[in-house]
N, C-alpha and C. Protein backbone atom coordinates (compact mmCIF):
# COMPACT_ATOMS: atom_id res chain seq x y z
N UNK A 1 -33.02 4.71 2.43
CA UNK A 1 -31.90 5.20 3.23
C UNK A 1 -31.21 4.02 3.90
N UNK A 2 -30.15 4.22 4.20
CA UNK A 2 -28.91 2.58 4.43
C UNK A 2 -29.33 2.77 5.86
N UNK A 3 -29.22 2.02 6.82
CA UNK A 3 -29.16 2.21 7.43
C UNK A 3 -27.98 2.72 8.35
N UNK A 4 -27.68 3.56 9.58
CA UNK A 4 -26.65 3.70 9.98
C UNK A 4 -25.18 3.04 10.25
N UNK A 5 -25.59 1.59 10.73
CA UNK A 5 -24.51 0.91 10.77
C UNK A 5 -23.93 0.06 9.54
N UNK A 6 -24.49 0.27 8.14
CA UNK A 6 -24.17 -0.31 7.19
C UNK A 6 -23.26 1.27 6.65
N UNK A 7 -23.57 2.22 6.87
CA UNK A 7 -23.00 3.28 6.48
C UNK A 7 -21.78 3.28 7.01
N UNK A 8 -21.70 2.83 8.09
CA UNK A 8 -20.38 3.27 9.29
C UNK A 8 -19.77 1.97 8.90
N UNK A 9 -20.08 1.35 8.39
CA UNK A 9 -19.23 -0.25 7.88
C UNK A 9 -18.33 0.22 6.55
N UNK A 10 -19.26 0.76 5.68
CA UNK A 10 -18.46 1.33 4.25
C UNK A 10 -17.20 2.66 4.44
N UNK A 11 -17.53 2.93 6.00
CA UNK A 11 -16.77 4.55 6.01
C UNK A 11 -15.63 3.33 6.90
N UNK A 12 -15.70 2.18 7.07
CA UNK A 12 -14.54 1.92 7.81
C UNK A 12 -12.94 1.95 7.36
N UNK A 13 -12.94 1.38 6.05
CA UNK A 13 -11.41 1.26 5.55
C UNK A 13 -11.10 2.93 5.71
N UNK A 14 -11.98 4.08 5.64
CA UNK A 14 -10.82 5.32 5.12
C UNK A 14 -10.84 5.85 6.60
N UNK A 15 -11.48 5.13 7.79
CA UNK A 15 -11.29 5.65 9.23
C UNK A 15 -10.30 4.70 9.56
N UNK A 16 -10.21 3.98 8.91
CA UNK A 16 -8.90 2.94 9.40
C UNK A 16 -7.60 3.50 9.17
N UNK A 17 -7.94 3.98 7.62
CA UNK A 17 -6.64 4.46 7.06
C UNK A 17 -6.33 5.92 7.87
N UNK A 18 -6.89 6.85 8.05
CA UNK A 18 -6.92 7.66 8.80
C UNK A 18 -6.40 7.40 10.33
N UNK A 19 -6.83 7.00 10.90
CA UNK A 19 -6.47 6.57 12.01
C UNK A 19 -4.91 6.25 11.71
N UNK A 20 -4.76 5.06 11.07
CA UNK A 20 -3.33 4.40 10.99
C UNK A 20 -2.11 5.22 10.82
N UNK A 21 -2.55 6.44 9.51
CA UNK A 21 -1.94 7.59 9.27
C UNK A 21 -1.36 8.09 10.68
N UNK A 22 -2.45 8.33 11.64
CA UNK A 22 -2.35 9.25 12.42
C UNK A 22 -1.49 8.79 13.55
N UNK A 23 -1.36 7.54 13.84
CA UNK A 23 -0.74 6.69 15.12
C UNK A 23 0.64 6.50 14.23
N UNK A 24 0.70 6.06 13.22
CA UNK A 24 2.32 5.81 12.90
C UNK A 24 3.09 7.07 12.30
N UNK A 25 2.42 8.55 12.35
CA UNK A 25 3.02 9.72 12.52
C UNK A 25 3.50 9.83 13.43
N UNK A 26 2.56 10.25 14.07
CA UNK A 26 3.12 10.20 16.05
C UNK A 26 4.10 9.27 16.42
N UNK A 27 4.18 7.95 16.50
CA UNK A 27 5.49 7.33 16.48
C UNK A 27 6.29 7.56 15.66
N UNK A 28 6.43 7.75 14.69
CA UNK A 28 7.72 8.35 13.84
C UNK A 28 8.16 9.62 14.53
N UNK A 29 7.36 10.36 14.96
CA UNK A 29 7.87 11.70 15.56
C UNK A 29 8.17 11.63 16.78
N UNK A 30 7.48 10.90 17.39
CA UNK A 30 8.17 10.17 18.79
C UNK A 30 9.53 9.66 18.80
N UNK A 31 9.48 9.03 17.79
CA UNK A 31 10.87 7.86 17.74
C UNK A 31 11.90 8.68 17.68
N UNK A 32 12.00 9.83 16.48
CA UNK A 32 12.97 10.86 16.06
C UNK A 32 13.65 11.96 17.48
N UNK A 33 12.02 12.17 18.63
CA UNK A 33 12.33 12.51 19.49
C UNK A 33 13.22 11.96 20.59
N UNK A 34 12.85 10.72 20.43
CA UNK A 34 13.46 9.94 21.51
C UNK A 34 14.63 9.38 21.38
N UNK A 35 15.15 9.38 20.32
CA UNK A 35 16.69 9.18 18.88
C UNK A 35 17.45 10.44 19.54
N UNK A 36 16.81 11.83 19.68
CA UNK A 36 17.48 12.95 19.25
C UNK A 36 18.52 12.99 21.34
N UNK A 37 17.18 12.78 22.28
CA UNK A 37 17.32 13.13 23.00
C UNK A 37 18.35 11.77 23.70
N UNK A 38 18.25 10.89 22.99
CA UNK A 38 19.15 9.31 23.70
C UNK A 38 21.00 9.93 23.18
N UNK A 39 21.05 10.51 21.86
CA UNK A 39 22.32 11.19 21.37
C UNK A 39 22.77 11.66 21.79
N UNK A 40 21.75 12.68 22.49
CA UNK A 40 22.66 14.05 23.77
C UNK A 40 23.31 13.28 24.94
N UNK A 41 22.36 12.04 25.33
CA UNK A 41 22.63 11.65 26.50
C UNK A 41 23.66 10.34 25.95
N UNK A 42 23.93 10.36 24.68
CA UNK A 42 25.07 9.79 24.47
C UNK A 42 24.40 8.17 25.30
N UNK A 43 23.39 7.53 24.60
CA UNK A 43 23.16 6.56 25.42
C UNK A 43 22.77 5.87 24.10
N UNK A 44 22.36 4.25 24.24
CA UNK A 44 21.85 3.48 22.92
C UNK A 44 21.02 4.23 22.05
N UNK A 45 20.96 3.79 20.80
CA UNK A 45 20.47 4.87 19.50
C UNK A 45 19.32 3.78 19.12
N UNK A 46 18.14 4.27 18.46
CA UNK A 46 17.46 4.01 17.80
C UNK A 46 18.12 3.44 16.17
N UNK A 47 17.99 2.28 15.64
CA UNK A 47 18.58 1.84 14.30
C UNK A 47 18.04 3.10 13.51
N UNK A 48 19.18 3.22 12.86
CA UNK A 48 18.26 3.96 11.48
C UNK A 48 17.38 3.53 10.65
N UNK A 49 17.50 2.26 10.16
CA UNK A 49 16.46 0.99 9.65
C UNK A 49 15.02 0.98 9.81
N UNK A 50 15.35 1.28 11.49
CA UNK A 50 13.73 1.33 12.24
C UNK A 50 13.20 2.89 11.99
N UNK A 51 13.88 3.40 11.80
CA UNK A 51 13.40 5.24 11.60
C UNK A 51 12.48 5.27 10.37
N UNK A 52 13.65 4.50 9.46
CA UNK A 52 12.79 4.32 7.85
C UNK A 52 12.08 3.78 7.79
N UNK A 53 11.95 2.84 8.65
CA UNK A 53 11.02 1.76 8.36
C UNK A 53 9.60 2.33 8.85
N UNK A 54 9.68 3.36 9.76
CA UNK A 54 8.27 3.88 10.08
C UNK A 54 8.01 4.96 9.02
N UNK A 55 9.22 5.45 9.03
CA UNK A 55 8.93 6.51 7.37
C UNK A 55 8.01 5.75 6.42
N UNK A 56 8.44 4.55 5.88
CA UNK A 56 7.73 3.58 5.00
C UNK A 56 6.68 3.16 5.20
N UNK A 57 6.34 2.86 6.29
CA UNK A 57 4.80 2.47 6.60
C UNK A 57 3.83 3.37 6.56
N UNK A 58 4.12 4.49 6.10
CA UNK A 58 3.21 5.78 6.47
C UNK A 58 3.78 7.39 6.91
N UNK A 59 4.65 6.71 7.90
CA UNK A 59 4.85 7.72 8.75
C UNK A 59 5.78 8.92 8.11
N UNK A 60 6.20 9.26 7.30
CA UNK A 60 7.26 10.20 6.70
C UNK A 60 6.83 11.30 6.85
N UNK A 61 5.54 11.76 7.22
CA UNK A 61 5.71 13.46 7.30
C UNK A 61 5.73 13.83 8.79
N UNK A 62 5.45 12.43 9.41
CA UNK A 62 6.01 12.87 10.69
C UNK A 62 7.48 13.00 11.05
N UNK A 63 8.04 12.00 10.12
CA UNK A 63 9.94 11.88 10.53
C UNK A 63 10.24 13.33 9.63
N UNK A 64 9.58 13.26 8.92
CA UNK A 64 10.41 15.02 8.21
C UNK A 64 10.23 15.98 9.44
N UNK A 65 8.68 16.18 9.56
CA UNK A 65 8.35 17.20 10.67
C UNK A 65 9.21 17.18 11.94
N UNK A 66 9.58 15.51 12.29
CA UNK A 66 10.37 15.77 13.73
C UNK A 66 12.07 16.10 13.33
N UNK A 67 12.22 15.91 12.30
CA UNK A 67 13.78 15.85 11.85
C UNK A 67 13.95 17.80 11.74
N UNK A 68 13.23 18.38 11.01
CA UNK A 68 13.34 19.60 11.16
C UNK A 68 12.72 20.16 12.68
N UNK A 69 12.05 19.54 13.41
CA UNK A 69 11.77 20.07 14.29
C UNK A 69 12.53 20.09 15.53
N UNK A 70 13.02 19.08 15.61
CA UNK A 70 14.48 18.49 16.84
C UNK A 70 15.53 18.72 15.79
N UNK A 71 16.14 18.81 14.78
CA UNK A 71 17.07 19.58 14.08
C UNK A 71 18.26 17.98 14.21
N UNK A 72 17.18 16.92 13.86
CA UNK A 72 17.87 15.70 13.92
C UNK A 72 18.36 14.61 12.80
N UNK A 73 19.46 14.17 12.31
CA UNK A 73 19.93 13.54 11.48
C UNK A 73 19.43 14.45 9.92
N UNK A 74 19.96 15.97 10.20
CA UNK A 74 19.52 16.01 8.58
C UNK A 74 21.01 16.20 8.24
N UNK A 75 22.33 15.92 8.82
CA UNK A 75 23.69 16.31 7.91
C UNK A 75 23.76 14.88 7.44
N UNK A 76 23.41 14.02 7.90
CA UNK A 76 23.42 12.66 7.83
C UNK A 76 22.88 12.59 6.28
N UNK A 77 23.72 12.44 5.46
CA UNK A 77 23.44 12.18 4.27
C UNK A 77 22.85 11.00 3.52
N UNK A 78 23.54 9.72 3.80
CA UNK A 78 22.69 8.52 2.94
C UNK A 78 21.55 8.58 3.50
N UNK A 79 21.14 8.77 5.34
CA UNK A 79 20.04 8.75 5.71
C UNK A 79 19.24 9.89 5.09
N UNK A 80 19.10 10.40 5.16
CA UNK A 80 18.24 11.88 4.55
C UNK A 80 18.27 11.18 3.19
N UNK A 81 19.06 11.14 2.42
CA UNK A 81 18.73 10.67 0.87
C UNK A 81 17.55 9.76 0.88
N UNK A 82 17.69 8.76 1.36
CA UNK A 82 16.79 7.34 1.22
C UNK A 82 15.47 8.17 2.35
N UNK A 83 15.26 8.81 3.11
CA UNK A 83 14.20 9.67 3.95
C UNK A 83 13.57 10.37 2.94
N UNK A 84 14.15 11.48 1.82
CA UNK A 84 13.77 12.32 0.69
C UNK A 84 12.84 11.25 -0.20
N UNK A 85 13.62 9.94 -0.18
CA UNK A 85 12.78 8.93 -1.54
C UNK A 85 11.64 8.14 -1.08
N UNK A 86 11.45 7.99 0.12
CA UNK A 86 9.93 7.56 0.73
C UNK A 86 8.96 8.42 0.04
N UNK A 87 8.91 9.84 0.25
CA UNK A 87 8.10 10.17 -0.08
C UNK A 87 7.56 9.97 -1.39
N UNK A 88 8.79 9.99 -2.26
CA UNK A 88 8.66 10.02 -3.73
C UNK A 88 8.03 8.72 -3.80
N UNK A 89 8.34 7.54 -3.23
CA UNK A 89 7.67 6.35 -4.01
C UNK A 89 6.16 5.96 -2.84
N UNK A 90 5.82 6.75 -1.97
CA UNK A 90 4.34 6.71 -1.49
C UNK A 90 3.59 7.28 -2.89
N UNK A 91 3.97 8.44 -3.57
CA UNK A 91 3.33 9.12 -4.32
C UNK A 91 3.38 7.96 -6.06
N UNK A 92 4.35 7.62 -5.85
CA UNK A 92 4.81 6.82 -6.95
C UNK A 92 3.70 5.60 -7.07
N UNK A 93 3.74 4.57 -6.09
CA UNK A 93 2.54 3.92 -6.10
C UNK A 93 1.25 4.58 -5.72
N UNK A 94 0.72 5.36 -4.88
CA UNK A 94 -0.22 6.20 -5.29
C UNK A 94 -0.79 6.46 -6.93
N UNK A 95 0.17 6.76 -7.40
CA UNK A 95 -0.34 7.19 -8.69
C UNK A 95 -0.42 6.07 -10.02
N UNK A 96 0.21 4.98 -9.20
CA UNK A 96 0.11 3.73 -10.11
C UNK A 96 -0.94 3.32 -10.09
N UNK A 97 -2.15 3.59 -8.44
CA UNK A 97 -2.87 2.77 -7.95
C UNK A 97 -4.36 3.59 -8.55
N UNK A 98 -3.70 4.19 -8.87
CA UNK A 98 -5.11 5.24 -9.47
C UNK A 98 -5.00 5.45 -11.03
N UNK A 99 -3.86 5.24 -11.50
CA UNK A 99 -3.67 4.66 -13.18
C UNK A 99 -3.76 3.81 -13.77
N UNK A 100 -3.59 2.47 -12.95
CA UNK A 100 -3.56 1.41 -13.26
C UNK A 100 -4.56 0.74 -13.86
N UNK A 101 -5.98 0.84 -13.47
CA UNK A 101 -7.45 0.19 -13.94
C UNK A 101 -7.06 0.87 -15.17
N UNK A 102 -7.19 2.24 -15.06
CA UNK A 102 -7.34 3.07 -16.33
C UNK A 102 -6.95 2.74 -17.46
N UNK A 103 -5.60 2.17 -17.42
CA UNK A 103 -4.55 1.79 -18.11
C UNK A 103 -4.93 0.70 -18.77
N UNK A 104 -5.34 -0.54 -17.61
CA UNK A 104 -5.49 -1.82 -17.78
C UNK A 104 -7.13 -1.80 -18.61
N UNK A 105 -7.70 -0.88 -18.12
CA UNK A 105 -9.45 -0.87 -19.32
C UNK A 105 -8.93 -0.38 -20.82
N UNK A 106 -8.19 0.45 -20.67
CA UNK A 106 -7.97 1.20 -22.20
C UNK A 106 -7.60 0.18 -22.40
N UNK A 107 -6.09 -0.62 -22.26
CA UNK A 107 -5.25 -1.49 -23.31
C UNK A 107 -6.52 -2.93 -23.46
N UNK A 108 -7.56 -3.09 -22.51
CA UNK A 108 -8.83 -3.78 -22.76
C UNK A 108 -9.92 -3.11 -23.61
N UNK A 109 -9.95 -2.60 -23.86
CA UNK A 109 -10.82 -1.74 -24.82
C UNK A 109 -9.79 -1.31 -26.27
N UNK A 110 -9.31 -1.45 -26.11
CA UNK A 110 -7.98 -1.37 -27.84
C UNK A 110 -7.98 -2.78 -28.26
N UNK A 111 -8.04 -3.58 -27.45
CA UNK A 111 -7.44 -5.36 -27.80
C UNK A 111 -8.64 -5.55 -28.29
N UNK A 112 -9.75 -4.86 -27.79
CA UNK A 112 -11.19 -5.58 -28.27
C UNK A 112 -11.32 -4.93 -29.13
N UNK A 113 -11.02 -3.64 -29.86
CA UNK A 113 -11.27 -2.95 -31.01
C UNK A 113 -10.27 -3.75 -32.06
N UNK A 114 -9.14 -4.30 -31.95
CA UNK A 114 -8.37 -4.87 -32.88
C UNK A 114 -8.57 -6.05 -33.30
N UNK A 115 -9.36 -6.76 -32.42
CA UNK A 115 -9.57 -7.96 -32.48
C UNK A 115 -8.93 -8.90 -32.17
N UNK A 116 -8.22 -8.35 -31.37
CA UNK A 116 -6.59 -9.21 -30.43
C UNK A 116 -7.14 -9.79 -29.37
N UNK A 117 -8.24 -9.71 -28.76
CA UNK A 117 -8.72 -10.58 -27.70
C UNK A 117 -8.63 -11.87 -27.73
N UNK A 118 -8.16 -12.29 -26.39
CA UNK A 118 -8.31 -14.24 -26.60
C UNK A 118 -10.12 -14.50 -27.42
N UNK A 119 -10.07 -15.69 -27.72
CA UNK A 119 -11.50 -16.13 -28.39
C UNK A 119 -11.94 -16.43 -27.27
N UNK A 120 -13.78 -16.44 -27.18
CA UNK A 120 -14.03 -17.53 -26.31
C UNK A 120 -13.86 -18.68 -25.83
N UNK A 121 -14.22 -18.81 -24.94
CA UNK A 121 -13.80 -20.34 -24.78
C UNK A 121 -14.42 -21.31 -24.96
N UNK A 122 -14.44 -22.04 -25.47
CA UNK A 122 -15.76 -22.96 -25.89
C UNK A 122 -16.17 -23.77 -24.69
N UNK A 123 -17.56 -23.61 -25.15
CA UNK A 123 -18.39 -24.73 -23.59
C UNK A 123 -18.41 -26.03 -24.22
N UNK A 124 -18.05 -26.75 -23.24
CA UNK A 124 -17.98 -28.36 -23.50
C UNK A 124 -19.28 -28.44 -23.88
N UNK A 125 -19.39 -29.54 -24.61
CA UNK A 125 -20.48 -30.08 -25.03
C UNK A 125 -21.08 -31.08 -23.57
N UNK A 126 -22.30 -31.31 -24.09
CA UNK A 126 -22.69 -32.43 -22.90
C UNK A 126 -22.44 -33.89 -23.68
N UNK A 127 -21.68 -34.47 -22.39
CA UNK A 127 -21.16 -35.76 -21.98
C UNK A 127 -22.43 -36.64 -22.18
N UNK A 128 -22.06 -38.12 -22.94
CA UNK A 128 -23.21 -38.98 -23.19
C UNK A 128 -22.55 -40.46 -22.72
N UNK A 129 -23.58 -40.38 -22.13
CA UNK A 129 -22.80 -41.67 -20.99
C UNK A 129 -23.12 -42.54 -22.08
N UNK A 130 -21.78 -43.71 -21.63
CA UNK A 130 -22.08 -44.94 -22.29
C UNK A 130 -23.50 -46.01 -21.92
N UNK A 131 -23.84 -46.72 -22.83
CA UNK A 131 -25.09 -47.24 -22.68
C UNK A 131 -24.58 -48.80 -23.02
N UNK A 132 -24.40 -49.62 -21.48
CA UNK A 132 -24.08 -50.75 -21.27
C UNK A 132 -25.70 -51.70 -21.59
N UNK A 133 -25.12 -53.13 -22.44
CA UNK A 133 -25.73 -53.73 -22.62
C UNK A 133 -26.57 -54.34 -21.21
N UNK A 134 -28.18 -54.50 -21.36
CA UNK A 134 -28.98 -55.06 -20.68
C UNK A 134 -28.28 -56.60 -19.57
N UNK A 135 -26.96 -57.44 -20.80
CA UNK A 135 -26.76 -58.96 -20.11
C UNK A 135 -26.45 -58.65 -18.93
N UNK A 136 -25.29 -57.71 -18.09
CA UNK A 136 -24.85 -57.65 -16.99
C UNK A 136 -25.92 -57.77 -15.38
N UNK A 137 -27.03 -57.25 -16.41
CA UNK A 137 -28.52 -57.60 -14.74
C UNK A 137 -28.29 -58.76 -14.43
């Protein structure tokens, strides 16, 4: 049996990822909130740049959730367009990232059935030192 803290070491990357998920939702939905309510008050705006840009890091189902939920920037068209395509290309590399070995073993496993593989590489031979005459003592 592992011990506990070697266990809680291997569970770290998907509590990381989890976690990370979870904090740059909340700011995306924050941000959208705090966008929606600076508009009313007709005061400085949040970039749109920065909206996406948390969309991109993760955060997009929080900016959808707050965009339908504060009823914010969805007539806004180029924005919403390029907001709609985050999602598509999280899923896009997602699915590269889980095809890819697959992909890359098969077309390695065909090259070696065809016989298309590079050759080995040959191991150097061993080096034979020169053998200087005795006069130089």
């Amino acid at each position: 049996m592992a011990p506990p803290f070697r266990a809680w070491l291997t569970a770290m990357p998907a509590l990381f990822l989890i976690l990370w998920l979870l904090a740059i939702n909340l700011a995306a939905a924050l941000a959208f909130r705090s966008d929606k309510r600076r508009a009313r008050e007709r005061r400085w705006r949040i970039p749109e740049r920065h909206l996406l840009f948390l969309a991109l890091l993760g955060g997009w189902p929080g900016t959808k959730w707050a965009q339908h939920r504060y009823r914010h920037k969805t007539r806004k068209q180029p924005f919403g367009l390029v907001l709609n395509l985050v999602p598509v290309t999280w899923i896009a590399l997602l699915a590269l990232c889980l095809v890819a070995p697959l992909w890359h073993d098969s077309r390695l496993a065909a090259s070696l059935e065809a016989g298309l593989a590079p050759p080995p590489i040959p191991q150097e031979a061993p080096r034979r030192t020169p053998r200087f005459s005795q006069q130089a003592r």
